[in-house]
Every structure is written in structure tokens, then in C-alpha cells.
PDB file of N, CA and C in Angstrom:
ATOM      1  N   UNK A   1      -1.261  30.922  -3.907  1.00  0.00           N
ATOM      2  CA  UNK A   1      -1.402  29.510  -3.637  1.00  0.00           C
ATOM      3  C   UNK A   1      -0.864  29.221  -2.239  1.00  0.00           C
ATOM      4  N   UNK A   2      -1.671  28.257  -1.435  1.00  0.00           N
ATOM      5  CA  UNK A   2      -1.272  28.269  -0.116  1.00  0.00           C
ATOM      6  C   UNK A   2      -0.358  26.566   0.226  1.00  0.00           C
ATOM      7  N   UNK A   3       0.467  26.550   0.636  1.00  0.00           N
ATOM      8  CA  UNK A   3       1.642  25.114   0.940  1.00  0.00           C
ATOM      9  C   UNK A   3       0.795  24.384   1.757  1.00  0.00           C
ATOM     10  N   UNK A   4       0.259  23.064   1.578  1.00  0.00           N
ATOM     11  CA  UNK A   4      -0.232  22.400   2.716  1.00  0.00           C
ATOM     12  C   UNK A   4       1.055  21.339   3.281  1.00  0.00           C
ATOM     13  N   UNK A   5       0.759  21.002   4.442  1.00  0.00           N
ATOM     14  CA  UNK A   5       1.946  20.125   5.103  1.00  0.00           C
ATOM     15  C   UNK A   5       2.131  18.313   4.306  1.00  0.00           C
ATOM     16  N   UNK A   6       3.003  18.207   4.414  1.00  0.00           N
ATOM     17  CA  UNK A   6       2.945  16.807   3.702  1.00  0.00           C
ATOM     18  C   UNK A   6       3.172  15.781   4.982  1.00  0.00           C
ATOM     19  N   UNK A   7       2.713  14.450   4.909  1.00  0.00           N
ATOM     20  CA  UNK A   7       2.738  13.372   5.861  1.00  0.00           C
ATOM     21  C   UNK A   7       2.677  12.180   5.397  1.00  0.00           C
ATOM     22  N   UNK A   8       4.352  11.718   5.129  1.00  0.00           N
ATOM     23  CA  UNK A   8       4.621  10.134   5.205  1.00  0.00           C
ATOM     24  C   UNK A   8       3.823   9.010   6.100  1.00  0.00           C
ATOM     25  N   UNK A   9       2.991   8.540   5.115  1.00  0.00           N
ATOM     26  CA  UNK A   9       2.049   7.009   5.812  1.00  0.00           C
ATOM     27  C   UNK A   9       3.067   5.870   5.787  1.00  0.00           C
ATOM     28  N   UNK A  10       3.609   4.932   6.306  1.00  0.00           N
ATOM     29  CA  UNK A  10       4.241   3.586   6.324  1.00  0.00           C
ATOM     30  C   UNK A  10       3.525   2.283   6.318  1.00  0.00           C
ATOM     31  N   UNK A  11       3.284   1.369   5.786  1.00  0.00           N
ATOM     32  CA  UNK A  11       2.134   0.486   5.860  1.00  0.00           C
ATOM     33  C   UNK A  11       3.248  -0.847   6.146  1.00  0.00           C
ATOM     34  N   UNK A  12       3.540  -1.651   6.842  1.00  0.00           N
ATOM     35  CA  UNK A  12       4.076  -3.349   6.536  1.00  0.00           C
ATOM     36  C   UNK A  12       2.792  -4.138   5.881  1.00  0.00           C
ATOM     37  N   UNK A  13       3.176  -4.996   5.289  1.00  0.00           N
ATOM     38  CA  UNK A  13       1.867  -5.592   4.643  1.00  0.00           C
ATOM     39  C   UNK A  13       2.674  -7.273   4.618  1.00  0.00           C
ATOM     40  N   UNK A  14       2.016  -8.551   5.394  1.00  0.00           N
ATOM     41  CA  UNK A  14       2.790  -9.419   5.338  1.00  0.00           C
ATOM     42  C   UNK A  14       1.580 -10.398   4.242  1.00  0.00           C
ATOM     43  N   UNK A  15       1.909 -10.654   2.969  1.00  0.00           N
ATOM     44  CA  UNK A  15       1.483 -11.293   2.186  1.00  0.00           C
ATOM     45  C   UNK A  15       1.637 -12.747   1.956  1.00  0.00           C
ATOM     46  N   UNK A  16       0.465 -13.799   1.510  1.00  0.00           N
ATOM     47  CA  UNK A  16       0.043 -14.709   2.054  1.00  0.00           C
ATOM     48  C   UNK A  16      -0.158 -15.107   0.103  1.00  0.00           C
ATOM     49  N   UNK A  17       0.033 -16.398  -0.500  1.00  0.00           N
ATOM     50  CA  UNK A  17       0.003 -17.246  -1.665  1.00  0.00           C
ATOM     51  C   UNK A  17      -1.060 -18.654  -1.342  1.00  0.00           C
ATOM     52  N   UNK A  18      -1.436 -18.734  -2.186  1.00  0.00           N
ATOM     53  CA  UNK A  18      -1.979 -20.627  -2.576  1.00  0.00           C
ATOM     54  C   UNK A  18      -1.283 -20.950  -2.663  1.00  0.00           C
ATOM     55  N   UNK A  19      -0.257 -20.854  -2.918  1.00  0.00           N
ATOM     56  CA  UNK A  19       0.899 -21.786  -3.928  1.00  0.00           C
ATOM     57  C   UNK A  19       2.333 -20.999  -3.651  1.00  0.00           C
ATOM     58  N   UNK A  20       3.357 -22.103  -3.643  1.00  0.00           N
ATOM     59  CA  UNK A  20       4.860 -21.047  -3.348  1.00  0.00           C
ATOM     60  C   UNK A  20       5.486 -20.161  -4.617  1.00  0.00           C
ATOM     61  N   UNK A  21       5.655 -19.211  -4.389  1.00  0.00           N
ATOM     62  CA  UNK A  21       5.945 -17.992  -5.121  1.00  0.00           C
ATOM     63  C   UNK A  21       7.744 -17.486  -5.185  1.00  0.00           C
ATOM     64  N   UNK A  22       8.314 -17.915  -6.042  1.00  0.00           N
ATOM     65  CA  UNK A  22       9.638 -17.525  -6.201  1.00  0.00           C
ATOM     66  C   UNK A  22       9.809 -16.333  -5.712  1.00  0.00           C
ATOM     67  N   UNK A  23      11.391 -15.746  -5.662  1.00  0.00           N
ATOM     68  CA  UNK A  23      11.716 -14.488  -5.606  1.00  0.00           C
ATOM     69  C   UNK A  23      10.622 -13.489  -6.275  1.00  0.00           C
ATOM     70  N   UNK A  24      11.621 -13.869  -8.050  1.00  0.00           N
ATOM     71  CA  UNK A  24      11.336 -12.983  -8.820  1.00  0.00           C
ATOM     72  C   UNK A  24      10.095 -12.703  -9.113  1.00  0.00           C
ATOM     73  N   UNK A  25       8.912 -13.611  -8.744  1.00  0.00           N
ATOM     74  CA  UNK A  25       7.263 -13.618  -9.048  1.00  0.00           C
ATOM     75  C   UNK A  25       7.036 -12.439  -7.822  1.00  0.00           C
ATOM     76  N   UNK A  26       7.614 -12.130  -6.602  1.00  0.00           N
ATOM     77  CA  UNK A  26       7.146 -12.257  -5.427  1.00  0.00           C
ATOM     78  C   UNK A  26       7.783 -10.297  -5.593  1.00  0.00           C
ATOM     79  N   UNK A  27       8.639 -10.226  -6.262  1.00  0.00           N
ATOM     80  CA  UNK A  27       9.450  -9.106  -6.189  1.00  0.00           C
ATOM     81  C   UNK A  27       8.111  -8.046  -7.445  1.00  0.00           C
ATOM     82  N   UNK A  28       7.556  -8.879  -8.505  1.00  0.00           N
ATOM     83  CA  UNK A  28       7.221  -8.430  -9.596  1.00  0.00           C
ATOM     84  C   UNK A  28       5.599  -7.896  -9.287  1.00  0.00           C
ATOM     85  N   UNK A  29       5.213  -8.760  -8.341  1.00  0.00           N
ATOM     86  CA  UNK A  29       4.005  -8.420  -7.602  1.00  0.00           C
ATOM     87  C   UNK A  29       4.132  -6.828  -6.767  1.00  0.00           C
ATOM     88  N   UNK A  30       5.160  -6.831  -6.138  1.00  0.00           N
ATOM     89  CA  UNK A  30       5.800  -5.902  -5.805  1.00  0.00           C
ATOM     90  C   UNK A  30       5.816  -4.281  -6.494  1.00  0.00           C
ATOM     91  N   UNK A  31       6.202  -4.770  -7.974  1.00  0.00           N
ATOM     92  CA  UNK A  31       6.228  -3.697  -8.864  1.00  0.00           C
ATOM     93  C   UNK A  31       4.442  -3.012  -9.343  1.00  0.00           C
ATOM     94  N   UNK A  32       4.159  -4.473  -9.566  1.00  0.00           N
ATOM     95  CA  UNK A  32       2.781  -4.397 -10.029  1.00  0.00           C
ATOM     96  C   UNK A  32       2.185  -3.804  -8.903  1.00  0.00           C
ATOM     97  N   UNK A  33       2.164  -3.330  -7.435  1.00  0.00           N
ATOM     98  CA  UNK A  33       1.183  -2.229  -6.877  1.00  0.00           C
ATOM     99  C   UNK A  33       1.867  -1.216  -7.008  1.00  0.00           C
ATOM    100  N   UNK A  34       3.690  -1.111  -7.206  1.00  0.00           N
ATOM    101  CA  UNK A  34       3.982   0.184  -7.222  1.00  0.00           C
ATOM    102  C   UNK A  34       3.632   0.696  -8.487  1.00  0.00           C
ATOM    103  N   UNK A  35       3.109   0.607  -9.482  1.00  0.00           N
ATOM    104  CA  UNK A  35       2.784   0.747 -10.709  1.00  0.00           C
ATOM    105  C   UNK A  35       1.325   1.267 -10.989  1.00  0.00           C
ATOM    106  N   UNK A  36       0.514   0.611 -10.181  1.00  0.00           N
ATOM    107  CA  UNK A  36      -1.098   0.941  -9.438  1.00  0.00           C
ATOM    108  C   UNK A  36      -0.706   2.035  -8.191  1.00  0.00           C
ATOM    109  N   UNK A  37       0.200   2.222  -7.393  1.00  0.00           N
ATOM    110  CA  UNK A  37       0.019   3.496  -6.977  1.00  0.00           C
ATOM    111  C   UNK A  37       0.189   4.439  -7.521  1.00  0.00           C
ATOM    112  N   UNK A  38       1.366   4.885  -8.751  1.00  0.00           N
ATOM    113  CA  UNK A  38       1.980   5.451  -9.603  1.00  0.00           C
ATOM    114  C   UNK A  38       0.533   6.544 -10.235  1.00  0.00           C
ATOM    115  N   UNK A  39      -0.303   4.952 -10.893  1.00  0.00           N
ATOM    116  CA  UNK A  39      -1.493   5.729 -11.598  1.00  0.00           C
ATOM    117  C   UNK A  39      -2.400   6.301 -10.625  1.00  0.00           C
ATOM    118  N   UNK A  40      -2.474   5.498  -9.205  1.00  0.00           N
ATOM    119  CA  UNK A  40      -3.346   6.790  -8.207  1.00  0.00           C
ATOM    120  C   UNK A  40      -3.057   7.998  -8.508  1.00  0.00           C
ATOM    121  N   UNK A  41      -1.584   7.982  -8.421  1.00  0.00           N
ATOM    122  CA  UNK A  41      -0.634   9.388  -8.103  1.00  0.00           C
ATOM    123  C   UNK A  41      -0.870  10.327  -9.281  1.00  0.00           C
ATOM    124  N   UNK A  42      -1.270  10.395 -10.230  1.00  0.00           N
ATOM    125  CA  UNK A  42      -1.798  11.140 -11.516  1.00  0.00           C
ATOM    126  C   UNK A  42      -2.912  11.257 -11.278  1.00  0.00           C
ATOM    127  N   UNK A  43      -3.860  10.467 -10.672  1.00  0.00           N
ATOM    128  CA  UNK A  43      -5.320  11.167 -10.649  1.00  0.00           C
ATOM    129  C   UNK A  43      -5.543  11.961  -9.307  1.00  0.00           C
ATOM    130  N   UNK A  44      -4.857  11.700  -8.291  1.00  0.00           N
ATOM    131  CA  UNK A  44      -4.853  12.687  -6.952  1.00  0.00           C
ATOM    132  C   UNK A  44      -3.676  13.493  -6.706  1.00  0.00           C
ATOM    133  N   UNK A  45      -3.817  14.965  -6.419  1.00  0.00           N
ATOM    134  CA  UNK A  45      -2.297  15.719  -6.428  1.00  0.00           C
ATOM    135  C   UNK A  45      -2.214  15.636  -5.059  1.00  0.00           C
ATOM    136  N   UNK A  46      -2.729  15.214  -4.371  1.00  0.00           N
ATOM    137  CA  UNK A  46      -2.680  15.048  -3.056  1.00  0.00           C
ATOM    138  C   UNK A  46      -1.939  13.963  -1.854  1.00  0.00           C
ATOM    139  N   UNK A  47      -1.569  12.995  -2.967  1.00  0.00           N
ATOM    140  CA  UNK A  47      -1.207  12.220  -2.684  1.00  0.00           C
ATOM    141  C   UNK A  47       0.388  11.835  -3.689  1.00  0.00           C
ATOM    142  N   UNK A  48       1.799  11.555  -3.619  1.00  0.00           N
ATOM    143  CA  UNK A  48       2.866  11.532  -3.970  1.00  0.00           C
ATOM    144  C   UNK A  48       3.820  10.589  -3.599  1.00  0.00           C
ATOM    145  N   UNK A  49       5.012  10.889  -4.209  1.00  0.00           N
ATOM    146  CA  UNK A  49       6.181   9.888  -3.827  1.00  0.00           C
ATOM    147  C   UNK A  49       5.801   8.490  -3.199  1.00  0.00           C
ATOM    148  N   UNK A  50       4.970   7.452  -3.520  1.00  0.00           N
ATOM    149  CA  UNK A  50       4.579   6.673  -3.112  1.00  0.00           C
ATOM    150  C   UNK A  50       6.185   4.977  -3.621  1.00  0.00           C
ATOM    151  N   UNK A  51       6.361   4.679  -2.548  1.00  0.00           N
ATOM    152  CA  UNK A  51       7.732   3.621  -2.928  1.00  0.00           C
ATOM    153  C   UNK A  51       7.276   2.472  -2.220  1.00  0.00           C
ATOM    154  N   UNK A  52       7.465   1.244  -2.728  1.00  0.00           N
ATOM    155  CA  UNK A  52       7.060   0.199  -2.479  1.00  0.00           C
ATOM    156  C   UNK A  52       8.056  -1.211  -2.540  1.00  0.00           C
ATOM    157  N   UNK A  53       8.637  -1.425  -1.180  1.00  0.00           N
ATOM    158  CA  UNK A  53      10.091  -2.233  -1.179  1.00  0.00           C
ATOM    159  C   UNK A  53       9.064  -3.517  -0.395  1.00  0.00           C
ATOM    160  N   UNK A  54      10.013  -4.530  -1.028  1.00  0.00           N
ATOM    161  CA  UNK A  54       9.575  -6.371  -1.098  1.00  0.00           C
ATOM    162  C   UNK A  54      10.859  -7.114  -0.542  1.00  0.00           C
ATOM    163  N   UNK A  55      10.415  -7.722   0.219  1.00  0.00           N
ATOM    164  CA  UNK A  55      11.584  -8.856   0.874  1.00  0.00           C
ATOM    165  C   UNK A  55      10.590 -10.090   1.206  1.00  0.00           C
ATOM    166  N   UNK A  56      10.814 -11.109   0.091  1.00  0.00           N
ATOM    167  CA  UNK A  56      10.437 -11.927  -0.216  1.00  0.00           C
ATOM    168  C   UNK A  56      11.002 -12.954   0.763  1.00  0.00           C
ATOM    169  N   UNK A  57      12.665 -13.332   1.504  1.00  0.00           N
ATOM    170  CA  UNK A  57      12.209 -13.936   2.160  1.00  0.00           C
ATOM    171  C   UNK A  57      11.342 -14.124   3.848  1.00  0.00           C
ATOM    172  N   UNK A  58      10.255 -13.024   3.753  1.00  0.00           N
ATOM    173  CA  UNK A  58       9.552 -12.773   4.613  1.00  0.00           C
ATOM    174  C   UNK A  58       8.403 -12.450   4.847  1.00  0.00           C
ATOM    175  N   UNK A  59       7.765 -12.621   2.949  1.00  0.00           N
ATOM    176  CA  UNK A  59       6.954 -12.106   2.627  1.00  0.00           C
ATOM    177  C   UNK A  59       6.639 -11.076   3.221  1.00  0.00           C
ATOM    178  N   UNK A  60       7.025  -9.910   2.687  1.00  0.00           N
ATOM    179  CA  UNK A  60       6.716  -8.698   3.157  1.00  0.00           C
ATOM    180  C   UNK A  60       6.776  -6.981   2.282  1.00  0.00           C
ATOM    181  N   UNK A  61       5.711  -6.622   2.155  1.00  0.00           N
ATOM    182  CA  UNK A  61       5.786  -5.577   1.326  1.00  0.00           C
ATOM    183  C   UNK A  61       5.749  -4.013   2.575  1.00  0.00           C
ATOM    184  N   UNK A  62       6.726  -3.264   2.124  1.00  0.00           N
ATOM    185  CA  UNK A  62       6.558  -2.114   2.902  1.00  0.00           C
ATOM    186  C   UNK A  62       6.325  -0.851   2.113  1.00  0.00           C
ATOM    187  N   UNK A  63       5.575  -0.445   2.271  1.00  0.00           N
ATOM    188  CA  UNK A  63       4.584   1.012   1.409  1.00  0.00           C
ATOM    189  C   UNK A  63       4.772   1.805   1.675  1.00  0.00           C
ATOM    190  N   UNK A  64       5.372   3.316   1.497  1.00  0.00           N
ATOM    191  CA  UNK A  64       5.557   4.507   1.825  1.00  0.00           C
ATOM    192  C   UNK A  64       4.434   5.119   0.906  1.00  0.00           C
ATOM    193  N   UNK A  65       3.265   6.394   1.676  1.00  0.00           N
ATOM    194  CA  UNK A  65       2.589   7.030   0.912  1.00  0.00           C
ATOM    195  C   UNK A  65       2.880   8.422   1.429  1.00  0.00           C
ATOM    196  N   UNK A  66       3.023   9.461   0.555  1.00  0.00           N
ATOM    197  CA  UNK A  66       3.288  10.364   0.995  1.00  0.00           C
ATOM    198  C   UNK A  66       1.737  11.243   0.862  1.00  0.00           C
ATOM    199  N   UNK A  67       1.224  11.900   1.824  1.00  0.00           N
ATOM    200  CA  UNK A  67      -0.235  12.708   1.578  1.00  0.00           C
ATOM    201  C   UNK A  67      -0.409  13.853   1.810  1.00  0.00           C
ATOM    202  N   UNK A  68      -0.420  14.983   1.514  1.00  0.00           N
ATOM    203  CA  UNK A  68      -0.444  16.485   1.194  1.00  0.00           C
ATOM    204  C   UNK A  68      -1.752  16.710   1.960  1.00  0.00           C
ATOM    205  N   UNK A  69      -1.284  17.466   3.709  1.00  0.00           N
ATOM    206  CA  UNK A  69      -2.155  17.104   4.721  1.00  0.00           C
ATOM    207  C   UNK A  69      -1.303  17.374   5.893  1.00  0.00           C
ATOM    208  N   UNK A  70      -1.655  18.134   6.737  1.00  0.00           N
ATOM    209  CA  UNK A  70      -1.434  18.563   8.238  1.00  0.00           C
ATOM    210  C   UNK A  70      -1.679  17.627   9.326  1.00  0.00           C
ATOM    211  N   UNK A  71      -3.119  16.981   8.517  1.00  0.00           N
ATOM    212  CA  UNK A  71      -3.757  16.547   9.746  1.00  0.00           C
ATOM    213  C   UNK A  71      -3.308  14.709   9.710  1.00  0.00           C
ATOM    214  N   UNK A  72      -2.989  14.257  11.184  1.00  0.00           N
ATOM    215  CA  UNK A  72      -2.199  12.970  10.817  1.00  0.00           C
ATOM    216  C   UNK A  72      -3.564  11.711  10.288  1.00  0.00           C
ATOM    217  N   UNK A  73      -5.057  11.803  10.877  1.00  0.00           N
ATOM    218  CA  UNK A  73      -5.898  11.001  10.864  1.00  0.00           C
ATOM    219  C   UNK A  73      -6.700  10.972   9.341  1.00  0.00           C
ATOM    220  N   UNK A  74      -6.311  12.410   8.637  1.00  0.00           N
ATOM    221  CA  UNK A  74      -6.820  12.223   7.468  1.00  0.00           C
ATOM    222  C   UNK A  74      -5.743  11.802   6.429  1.00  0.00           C
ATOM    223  N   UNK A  75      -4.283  11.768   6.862  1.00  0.00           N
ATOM    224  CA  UNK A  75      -3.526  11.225   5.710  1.00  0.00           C
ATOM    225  C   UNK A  75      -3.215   9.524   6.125  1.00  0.00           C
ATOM    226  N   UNK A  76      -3.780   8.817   7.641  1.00  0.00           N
ATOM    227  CA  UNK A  76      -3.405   7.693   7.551  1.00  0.00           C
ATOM    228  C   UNK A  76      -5.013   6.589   6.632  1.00  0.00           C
ATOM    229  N   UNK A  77      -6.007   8.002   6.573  1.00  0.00           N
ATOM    230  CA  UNK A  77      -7.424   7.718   6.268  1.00  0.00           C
ATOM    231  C   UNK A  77      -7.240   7.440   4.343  1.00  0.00           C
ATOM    232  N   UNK A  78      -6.278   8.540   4.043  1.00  0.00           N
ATOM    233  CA  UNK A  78      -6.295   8.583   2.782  1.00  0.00           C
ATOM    234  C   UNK A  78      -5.231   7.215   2.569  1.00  0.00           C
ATOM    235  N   UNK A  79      -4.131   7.808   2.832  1.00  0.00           N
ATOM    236  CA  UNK A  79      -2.759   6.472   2.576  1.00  0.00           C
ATOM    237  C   UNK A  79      -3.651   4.922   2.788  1.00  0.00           C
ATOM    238  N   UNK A  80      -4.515   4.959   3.711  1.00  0.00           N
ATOM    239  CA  UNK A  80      -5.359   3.403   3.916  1.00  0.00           C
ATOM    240  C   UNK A  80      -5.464   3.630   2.860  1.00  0.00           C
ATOM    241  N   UNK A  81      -6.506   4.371   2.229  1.00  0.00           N
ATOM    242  CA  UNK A  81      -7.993   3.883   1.018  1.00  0.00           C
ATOM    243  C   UNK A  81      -7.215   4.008  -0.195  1.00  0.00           C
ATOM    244  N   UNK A  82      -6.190   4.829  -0.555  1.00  0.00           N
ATOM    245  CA  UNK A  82      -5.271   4.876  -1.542  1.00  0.00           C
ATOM    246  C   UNK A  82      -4.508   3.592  -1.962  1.00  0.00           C
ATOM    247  N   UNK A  83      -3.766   2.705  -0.970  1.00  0.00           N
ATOM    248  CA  UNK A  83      -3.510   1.289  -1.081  1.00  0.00           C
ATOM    249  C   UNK A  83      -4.334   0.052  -1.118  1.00  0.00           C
ATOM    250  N   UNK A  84      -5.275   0.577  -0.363  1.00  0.00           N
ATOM    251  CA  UNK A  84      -6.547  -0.757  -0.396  1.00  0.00           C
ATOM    252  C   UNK A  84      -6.686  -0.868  -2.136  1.00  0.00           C
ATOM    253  N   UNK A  85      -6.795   0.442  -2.936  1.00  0.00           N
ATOM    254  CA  UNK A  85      -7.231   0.836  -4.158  1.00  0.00           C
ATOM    255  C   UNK A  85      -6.346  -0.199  -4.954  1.00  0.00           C
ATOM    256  N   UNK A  86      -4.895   0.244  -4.813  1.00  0.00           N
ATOM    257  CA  UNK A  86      -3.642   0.032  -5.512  1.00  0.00           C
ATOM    258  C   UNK A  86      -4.155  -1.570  -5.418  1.00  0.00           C
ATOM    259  N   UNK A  87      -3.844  -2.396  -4.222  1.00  0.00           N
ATOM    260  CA  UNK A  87      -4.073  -3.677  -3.746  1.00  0.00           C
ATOM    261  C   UNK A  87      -5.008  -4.242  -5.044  1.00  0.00           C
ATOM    262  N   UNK A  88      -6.522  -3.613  -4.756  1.00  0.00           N
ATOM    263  CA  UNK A  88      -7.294  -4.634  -5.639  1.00  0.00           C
ATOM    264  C   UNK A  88      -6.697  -4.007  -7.231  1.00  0.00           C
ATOM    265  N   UNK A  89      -6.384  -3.286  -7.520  1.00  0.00           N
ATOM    266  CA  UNK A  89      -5.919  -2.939  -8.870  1.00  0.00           C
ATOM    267  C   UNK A  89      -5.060  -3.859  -9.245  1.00  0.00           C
ATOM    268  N   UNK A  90      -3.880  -3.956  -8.387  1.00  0.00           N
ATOM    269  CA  UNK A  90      -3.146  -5.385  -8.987  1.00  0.00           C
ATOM    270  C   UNK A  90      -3.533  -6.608  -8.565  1.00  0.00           C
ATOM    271  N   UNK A  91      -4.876  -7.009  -8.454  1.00  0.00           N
ATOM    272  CA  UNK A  91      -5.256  -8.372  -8.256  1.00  0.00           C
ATOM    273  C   UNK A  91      -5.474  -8.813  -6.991  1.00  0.00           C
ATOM    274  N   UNK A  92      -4.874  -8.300  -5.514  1.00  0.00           N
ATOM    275  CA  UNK A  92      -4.609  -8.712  -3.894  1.00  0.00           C
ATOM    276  C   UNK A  92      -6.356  -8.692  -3.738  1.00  0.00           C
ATOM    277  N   UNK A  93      -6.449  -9.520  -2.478  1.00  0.00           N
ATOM    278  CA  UNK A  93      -7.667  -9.289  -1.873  1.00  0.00           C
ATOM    279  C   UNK A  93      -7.710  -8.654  -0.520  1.00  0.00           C
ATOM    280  N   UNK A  94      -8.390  -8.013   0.291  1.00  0.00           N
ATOM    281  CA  UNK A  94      -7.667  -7.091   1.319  1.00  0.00           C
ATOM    282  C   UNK A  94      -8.957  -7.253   2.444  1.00  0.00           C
ATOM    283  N   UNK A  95      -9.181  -8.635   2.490  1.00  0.00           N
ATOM    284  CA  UNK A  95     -10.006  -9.390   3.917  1.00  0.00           C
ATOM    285  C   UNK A  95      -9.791  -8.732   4.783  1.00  0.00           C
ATOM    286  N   UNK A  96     -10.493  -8.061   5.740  1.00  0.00           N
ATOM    287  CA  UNK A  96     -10.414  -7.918   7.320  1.00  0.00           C
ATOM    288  C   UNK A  96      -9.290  -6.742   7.307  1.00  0.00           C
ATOM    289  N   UNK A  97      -9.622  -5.967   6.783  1.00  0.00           N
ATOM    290  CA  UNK A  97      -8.791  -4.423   5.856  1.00  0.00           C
ATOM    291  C   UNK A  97      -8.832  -3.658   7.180  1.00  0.00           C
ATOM    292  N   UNK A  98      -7.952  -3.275   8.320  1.00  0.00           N
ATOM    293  CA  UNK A  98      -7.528  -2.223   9.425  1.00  0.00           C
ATOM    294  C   UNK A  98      -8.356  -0.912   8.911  1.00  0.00           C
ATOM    295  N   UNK A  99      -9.139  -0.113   9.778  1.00  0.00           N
ATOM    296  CA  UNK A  99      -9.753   0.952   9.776  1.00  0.00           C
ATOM    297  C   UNK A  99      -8.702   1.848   9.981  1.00  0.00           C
ATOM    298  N   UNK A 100      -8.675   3.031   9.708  1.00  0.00           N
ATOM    299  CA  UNK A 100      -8.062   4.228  10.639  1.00  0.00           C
ATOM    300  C   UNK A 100      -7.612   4.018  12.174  1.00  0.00           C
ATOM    301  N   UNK A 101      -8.644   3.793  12.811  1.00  0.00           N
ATOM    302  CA  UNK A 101      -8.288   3.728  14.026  1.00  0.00           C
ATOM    303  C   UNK A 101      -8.005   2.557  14.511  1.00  0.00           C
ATOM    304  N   UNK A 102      -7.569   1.355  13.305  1.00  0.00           N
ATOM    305  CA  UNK A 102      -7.312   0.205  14.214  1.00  0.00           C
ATOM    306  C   UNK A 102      -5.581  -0.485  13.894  1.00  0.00           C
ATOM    307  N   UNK A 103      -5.480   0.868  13.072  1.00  0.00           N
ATOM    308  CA  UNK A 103      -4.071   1.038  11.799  1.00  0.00           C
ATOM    309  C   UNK A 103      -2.636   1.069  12.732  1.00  0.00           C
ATOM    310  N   UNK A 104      -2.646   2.044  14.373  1.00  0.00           N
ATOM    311  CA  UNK A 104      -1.789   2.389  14.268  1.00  0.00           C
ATOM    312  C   UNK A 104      -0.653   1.491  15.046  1.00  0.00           C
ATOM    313  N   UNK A 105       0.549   1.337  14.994  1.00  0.00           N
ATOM    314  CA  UNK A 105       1.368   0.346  15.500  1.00  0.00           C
ATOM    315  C   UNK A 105       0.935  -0.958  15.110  1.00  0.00           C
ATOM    316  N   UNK A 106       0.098  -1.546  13.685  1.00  0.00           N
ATOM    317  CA  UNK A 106      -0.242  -2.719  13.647  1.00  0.00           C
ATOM    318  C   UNK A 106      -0.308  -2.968  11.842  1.00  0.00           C
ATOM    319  N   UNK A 107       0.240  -4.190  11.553  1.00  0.00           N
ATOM    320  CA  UNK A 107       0.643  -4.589  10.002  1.00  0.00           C
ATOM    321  C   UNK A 107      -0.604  -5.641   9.764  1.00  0.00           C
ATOM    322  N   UNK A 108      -0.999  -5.018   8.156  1.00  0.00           N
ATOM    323  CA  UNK A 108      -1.863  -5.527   7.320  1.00  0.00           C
ATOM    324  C   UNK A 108      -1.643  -6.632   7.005  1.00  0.00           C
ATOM    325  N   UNK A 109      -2.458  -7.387   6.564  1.00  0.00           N
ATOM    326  CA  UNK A 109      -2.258  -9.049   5.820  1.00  0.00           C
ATOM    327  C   UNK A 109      -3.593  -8.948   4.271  1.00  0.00           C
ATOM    328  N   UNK A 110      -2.988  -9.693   3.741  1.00  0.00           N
ATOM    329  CA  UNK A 110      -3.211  -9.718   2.061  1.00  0.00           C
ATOM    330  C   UNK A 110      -3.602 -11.004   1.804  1.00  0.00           C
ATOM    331  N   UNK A 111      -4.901 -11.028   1.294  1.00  0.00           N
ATOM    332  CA  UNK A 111      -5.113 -12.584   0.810  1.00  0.00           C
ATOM    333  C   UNK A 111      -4.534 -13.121  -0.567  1.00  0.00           C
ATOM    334  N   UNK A 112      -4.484 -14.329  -1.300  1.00  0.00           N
ATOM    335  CA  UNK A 112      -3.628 -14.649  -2.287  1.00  0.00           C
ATOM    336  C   UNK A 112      -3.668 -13.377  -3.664  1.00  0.00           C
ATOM    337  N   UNK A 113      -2.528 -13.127  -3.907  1.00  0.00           N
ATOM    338  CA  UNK A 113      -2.285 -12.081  -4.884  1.00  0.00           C
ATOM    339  C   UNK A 113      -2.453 -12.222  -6.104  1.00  0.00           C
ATOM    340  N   UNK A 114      -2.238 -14.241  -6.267  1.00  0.00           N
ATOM    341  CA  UNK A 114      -2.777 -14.693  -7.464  1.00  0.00           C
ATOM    342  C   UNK A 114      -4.488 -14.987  -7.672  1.00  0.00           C
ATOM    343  N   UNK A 115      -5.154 -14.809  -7.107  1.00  0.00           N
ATOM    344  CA  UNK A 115      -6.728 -15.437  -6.776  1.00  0.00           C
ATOM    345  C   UNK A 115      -7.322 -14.373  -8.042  1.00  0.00           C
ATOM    346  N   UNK A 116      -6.689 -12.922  -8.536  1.00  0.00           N
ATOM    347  CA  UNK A 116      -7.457 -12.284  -9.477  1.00  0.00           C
ATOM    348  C   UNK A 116      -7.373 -12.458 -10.775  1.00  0.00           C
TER     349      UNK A 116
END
């Protein structure tokens, strides 16, 4: 069996409501994609350790994906399409979604999380 290299993706994601969203709603949303990455993470071995920290007063979700991969353009390709996934799984809408190449040094935005 041959070791492939592993490569931490980082995503900021500054998330956007209809309506004002407490802490604890805002923290639980939070859980609910780390919970949808979790189940990515059982259907792809390729993809791992995925952690997902919330600071609500800033609306802001920060995503760690970890992707089993040398190459940096195919794990920021996968870590994208892997969260876009997670996103609509827990309900987010992901408008005007950053390509690969339009990803790097620049944070995502999320349309209302309640709209699903």
C-alpha cells in the first residue's frame, strides 16, 4: 500500500440570516454541517479530520478539511466541492460559490441557513 500526502484546506465562511439568530441557534447550525461533513467523511477515505469552529458574534464559520493528496489544486478542488456538499446538506444556500481558482486568499458567503 502506497502513503499519499495529506493537505489541510481552511475555508472562512461569513454567514448571512433573514431573521436574527441567537448564539445557541447560530452555534447549532454550526454542528449541523459538522455532522454533514462527518457523513462525507464515511463515504470518501480521501477526505478526513474535517472540524468546524463558529463565532457567532461575527457570524463566522471556519472549516478545516483535511484531503489525502500531494497536489495543492486538487485538494482545494475537493475541500471546495466536499463543503459546498456539507452546506446544502444542512439546509445553506451557496450563491456565487468561489471556483478553485478564485478560492485563494478570499472568504465565502452563505445565503440564509434557514431558507431550507
Amino acid at each position: 500500500m502506497t502513503s499519499r500526502l495529506a493537505m489541510m484546506v481552511g475555508t472562512d465562511l461569513h454567514v448571512s440570516f433573514s431573521h436574527p439568530v441567537g448564539q445557541d441557534e447560530f452555534h447549532d447550525y454550526a454542528a449541523r454541517l459538522l455532522d454533514e461533513l462527518m457523513t462525507l467523511e464515511e463515504c470518501d477515505s480521501t477526505i478526513t479530520d474535517s472540524t468546524v469552529s463558529s463565532d457567532a458574534d461575527r457570524l463566522l464559520f471556519t472549516v478545516e478539511i483535511i484531503v489525502r493528496t500531494d497536489d495543492p489544486v486538487e485538494a482545494s478542488a475537493k475541500a471546495s466541492a466536499v463543503l459546498r456538499t456539507a452546506l446544502h446538506a444542512a439546509g445553506a444556500g451557496t450563491p456565487r460559490w468561489p471556483t478553485v481558482d478564485r478560492m485563494e486568499g478570499q472568504t465565502g458567503s452563505l445565503s440564509d441557513l434557514t431558507s431550507a
